[in-house]
PDB file of N, CA and C in Angstrom:
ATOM      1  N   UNK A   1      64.713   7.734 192.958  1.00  0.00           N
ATOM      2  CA  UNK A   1      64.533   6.374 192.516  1.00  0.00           C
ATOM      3  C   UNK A   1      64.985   5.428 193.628  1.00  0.00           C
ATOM      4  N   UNK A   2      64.175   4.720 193.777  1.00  0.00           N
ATOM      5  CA  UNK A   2      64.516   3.268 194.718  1.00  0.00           C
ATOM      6  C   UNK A   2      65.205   2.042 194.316  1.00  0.00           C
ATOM      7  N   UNK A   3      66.019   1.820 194.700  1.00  0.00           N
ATOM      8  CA  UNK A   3      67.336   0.607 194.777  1.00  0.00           C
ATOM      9  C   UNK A   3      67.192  -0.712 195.762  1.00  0.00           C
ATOM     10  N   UNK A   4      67.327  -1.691 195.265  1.00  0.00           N
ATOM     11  CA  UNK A   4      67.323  -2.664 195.956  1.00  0.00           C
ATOM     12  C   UNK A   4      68.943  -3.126 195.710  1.00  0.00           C
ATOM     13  N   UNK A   5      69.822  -2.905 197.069  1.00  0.00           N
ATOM     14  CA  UNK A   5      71.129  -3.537 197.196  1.00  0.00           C
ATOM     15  C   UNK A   5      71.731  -4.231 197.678  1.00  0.00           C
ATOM     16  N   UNK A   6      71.912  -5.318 197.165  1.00  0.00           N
ATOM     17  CA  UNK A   6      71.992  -6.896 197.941  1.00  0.00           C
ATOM     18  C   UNK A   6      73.547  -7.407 197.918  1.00  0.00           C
ATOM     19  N   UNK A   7      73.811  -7.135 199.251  1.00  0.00           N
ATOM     20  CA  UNK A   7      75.357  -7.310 199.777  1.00  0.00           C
ATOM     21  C   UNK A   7      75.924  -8.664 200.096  1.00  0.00           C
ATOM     22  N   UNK A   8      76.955  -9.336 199.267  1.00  0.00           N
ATOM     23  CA  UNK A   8      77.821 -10.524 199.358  1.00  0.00           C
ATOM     24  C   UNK A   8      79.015 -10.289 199.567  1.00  0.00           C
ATOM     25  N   UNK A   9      79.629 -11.813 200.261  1.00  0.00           N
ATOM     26  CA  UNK A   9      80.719 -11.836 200.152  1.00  0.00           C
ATOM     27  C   UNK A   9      81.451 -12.539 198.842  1.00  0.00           C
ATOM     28  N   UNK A  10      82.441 -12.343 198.715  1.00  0.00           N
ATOM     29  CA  UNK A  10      82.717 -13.147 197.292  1.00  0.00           C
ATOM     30  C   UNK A  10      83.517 -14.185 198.276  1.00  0.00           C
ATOM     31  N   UNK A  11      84.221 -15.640 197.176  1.00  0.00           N
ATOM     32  CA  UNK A  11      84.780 -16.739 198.227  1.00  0.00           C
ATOM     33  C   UNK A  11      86.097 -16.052 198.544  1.00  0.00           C
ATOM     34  N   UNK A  12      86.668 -15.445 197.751  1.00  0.00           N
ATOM     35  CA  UNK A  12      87.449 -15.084 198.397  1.00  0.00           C
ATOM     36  C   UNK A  12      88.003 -13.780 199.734  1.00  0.00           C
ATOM     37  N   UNK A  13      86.718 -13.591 200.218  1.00  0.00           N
ATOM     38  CA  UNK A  13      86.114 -12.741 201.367  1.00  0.00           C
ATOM     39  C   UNK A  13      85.920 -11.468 201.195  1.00  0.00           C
ATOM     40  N   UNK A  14      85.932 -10.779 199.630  1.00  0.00           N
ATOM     41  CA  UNK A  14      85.740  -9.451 199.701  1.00  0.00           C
ATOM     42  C   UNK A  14      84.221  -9.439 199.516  1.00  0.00           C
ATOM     43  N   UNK A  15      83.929  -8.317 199.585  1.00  0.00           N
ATOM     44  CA  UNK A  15      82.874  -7.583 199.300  1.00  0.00           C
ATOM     45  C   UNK A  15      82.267  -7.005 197.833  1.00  0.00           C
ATOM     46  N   UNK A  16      80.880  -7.923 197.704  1.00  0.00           N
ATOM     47  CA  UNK A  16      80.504  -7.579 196.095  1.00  0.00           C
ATOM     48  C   UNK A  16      78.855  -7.214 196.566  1.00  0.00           C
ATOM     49  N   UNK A  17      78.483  -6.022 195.749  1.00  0.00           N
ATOM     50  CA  UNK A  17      77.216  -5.154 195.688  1.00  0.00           C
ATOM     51  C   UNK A  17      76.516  -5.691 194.229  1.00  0.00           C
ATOM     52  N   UNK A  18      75.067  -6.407 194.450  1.00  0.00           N
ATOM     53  CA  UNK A  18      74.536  -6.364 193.351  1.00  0.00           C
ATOM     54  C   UNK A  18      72.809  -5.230 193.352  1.00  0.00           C
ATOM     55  N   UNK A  19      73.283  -4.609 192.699  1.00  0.00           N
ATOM     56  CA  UNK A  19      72.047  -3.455 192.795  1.00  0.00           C
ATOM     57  C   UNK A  19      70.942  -4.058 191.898  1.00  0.00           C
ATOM     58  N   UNK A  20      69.923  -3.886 192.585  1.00  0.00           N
ATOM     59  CA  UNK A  20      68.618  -4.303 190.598  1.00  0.00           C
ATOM     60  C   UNK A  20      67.376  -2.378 191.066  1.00  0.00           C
ATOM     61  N   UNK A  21      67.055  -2.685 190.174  1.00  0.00           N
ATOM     62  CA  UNK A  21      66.319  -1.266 190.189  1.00  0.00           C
ATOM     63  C   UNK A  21      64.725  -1.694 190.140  1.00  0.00           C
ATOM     64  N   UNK A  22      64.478  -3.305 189.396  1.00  0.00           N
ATOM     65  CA  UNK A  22      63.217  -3.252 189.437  1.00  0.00           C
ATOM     66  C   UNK A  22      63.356  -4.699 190.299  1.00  0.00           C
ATOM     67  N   UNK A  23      62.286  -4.544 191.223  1.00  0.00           N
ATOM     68  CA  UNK A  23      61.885  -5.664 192.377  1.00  0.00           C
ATOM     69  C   UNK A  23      60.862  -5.065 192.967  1.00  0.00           C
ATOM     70  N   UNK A  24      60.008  -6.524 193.577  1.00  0.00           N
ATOM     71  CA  UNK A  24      58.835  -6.641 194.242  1.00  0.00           C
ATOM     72  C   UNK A  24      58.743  -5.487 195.437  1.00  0.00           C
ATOM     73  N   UNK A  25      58.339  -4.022 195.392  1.00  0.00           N
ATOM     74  CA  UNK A  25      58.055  -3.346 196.713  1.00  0.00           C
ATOM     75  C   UNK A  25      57.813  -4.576 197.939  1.00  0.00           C
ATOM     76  N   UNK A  26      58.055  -3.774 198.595  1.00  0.00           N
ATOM     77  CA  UNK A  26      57.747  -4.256 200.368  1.00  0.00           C
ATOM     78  C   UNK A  26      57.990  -5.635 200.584  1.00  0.00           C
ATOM     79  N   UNK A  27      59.320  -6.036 200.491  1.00  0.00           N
ATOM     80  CA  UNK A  27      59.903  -7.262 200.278  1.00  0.00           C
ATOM     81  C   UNK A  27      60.282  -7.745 201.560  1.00  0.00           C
ATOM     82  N   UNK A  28      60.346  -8.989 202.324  1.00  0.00           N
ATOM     83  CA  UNK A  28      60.285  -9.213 203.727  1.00  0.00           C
ATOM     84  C   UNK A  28      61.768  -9.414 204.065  1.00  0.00           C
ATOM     85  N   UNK A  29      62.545  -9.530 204.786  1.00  0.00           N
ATOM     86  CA  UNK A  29      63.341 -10.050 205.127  1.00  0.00           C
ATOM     87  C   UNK A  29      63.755 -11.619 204.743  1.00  0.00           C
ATOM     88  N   UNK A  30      62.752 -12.665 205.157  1.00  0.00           N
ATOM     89  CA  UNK A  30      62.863 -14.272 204.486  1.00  0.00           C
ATOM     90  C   UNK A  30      62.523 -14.143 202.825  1.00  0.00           C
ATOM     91  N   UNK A  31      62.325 -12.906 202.727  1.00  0.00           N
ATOM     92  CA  UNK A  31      62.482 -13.203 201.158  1.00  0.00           C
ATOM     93  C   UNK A  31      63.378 -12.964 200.236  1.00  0.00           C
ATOM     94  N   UNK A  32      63.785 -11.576 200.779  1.00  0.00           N
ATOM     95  CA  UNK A  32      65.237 -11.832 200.341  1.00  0.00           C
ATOM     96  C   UNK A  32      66.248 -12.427 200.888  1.00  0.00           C
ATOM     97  N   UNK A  33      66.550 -12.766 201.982  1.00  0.00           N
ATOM     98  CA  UNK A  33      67.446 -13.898 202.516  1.00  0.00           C
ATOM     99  C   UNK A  33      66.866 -15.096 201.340  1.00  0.00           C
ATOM    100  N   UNK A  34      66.274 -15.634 201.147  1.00  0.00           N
ATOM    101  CA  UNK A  34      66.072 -16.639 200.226  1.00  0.00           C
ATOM    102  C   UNK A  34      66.166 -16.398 198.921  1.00  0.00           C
ATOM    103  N   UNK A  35      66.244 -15.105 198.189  1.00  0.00           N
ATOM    104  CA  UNK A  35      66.113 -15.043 197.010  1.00  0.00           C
ATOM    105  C   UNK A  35      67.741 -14.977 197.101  1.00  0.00           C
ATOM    106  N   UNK A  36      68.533 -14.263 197.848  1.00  0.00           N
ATOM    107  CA  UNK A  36      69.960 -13.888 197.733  1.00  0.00           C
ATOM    108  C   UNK A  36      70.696 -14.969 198.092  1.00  0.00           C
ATOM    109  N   UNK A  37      69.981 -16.512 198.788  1.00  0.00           N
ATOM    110  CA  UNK A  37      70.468 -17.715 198.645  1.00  0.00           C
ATOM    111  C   UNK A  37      70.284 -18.419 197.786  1.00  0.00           C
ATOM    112  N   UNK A  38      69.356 -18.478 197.210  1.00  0.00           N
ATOM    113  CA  UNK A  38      69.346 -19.003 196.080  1.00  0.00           C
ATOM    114  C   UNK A  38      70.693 -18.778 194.889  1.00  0.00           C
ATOM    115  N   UNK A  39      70.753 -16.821 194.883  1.00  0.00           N
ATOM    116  CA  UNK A  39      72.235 -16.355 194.130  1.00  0.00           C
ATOM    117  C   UNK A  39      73.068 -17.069 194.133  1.00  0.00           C
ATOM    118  N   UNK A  40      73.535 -16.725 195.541  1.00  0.00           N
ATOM    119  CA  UNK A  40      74.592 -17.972 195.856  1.00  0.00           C
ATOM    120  C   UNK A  40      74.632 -19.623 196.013  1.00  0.00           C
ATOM    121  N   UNK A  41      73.472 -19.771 195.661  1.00  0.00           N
ATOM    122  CA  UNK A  41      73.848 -21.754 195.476  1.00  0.00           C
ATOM    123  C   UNK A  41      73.973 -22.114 193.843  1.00  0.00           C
ATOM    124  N   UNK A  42      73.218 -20.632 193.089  1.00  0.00           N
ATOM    125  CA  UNK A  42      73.484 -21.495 191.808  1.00  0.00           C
ATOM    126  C   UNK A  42      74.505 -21.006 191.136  1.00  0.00           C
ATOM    127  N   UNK A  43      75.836 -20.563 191.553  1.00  0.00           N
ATOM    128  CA  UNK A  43      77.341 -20.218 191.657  1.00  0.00           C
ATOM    129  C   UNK A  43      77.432 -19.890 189.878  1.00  0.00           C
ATOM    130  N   UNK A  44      76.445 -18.846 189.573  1.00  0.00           N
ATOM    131  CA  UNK A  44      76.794 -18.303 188.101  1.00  0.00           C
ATOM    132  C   UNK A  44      77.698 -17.849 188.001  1.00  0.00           C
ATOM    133  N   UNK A  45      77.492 -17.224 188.864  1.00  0.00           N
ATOM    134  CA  UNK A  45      79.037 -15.438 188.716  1.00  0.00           C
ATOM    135  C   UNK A  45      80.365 -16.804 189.139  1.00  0.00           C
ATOM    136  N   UNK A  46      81.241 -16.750 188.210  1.00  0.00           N
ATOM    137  CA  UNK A  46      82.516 -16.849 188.806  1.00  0.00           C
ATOM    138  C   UNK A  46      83.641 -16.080 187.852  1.00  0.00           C
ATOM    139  N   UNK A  47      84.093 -15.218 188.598  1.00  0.00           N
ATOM    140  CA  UNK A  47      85.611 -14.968 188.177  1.00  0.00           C
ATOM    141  C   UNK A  47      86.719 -15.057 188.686  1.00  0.00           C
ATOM    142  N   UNK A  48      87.847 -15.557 187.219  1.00  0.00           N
ATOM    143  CA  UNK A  48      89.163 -16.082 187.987  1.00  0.00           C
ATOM    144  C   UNK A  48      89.259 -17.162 189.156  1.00  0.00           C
ATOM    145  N   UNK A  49      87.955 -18.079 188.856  1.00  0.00           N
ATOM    146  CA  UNK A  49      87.808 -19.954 189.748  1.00  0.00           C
ATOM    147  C   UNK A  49      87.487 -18.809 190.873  1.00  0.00           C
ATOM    148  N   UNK A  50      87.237 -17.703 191.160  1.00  0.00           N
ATOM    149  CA  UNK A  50      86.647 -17.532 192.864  1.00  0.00           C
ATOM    150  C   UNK A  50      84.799 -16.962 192.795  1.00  0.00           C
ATOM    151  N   UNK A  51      84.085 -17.576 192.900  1.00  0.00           N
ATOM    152  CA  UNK A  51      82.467 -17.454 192.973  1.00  0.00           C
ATOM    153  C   UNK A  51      82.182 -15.630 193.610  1.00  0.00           C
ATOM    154  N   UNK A  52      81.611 -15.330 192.686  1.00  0.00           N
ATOM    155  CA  UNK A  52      81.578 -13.574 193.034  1.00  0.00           C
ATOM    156  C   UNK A  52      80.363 -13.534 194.355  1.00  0.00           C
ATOM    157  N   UNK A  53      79.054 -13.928 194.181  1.00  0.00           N
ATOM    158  CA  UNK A  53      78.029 -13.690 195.057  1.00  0.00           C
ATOM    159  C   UNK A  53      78.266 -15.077 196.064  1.00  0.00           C
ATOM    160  N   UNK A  54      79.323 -15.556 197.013  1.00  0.00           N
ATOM    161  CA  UNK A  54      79.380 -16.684 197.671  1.00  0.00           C
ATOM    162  C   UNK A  54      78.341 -16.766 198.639  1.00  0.00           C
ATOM    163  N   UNK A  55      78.713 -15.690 199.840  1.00  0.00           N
ATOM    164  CA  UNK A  55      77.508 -15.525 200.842  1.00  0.00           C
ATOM    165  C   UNK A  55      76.755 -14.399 200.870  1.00  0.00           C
ATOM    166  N   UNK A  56      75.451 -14.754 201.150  1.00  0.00           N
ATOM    167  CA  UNK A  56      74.815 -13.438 201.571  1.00  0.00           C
ATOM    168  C   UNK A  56      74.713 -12.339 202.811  1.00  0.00           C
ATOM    169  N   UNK A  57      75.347 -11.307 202.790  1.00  0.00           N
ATOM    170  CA  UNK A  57      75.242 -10.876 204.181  1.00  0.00           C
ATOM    171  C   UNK A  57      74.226  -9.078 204.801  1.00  0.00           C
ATOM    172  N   UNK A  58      74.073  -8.713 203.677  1.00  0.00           N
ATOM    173  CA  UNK A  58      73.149  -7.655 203.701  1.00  0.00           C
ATOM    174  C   UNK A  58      72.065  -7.135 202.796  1.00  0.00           C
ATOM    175  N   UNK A  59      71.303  -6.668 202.651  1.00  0.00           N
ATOM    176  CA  UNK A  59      70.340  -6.174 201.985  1.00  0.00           C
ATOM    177  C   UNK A  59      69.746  -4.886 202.745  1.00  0.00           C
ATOM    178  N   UNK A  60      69.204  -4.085 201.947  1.00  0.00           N
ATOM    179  CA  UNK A  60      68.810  -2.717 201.370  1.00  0.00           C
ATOM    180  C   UNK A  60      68.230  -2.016 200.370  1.00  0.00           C
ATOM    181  N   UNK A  61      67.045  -1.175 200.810  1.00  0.00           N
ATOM    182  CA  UNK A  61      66.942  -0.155 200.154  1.00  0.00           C
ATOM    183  C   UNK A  61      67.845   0.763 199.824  1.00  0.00           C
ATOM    184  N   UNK A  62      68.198   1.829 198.765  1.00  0.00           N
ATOM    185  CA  UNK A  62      68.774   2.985 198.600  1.00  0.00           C
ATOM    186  C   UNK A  62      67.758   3.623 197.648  1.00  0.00           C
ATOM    187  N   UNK A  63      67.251   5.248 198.678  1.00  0.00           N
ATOM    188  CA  UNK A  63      66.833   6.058 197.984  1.00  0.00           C
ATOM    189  C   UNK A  63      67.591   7.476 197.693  1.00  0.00           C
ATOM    190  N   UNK A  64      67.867   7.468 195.985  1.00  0.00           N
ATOM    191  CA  UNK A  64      67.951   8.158 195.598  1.00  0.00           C
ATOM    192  C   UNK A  64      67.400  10.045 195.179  1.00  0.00           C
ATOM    193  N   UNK A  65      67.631  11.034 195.873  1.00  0.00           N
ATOM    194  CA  UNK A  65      66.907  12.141 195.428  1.00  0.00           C
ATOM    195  C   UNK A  65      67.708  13.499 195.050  1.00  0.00           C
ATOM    196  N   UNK A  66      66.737  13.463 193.033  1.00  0.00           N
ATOM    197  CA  UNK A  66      67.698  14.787 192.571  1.00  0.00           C
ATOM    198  C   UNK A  66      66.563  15.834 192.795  1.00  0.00           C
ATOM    199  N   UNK A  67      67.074  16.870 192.760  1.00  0.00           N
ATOM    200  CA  UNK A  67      66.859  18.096 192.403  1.00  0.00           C
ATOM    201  C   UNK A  67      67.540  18.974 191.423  1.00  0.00           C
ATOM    202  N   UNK A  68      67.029  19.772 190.598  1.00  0.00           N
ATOM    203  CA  UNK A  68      67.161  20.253 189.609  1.00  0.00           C
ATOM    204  C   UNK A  68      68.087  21.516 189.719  1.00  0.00           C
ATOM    205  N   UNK A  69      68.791  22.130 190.034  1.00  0.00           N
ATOM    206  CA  UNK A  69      69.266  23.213 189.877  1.00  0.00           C
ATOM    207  C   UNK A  69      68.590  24.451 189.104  1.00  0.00           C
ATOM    208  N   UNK A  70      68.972  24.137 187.300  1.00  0.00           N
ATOM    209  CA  UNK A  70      68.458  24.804 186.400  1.00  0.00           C
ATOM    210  C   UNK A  70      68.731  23.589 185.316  1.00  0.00           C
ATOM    211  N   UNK A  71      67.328  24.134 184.437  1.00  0.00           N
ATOM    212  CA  UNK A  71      67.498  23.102 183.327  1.00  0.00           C
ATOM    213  C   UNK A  71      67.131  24.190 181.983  1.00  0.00           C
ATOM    214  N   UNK A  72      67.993  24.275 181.308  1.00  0.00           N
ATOM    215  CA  UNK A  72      67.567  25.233 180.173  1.00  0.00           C
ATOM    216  C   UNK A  72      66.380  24.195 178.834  1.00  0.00           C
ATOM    217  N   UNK A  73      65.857  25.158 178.522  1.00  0.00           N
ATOM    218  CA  UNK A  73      64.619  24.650 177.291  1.00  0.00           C
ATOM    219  C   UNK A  73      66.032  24.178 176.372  1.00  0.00           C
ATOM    220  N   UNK A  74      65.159  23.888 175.150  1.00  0.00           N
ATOM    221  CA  UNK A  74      66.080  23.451 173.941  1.00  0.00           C
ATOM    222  C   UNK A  74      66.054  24.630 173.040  1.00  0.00           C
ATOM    223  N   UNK A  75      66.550  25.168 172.505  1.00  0.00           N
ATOM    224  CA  UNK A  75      66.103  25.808 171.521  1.00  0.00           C
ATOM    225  C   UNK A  75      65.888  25.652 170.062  1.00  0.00           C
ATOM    226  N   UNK A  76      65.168  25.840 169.216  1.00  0.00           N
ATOM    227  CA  UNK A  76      64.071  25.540 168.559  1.00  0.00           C
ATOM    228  C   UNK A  76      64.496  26.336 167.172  1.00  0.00           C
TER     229      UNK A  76
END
């Protein structure tokens, strides 16, 4: 499964990950720089008075891949 993971700073300079699972394939660079500014200007997230998504500083894919080991039937 494919991940879209969009990396902020919070104001108070740590580091906050917002993952979404469903988004536009083949997404440009100015588009998410703009969609992940947008996050941060309309200052939803706040906890404890410090703004969680303040700046934007990375973005990413993450692909995920399982393989099965063994999977037993159900029995019936």
């Amino acid at each position: 499964m494919k991940k879209l993971q969009l990396g902020f700073k919070t104001e108070d300079g740590k580091t906050k990950i917002l993952t979404l699972n469903y988004f536009k394939a083949d997404l440009t660079s100015d588009e998410v720089k703009k969609a992940m500014q947008s996050i941060a200007d309309a200052k939803l997230f706040v906890k404890e008075g410090q703004e969680m998504y303040h700046q934007a500083v990375s973005a990413k894919y993450v692909t995920r891949t399982e393989e099965d080991i063994f999977v037993e039937s159900p029995v019936a």
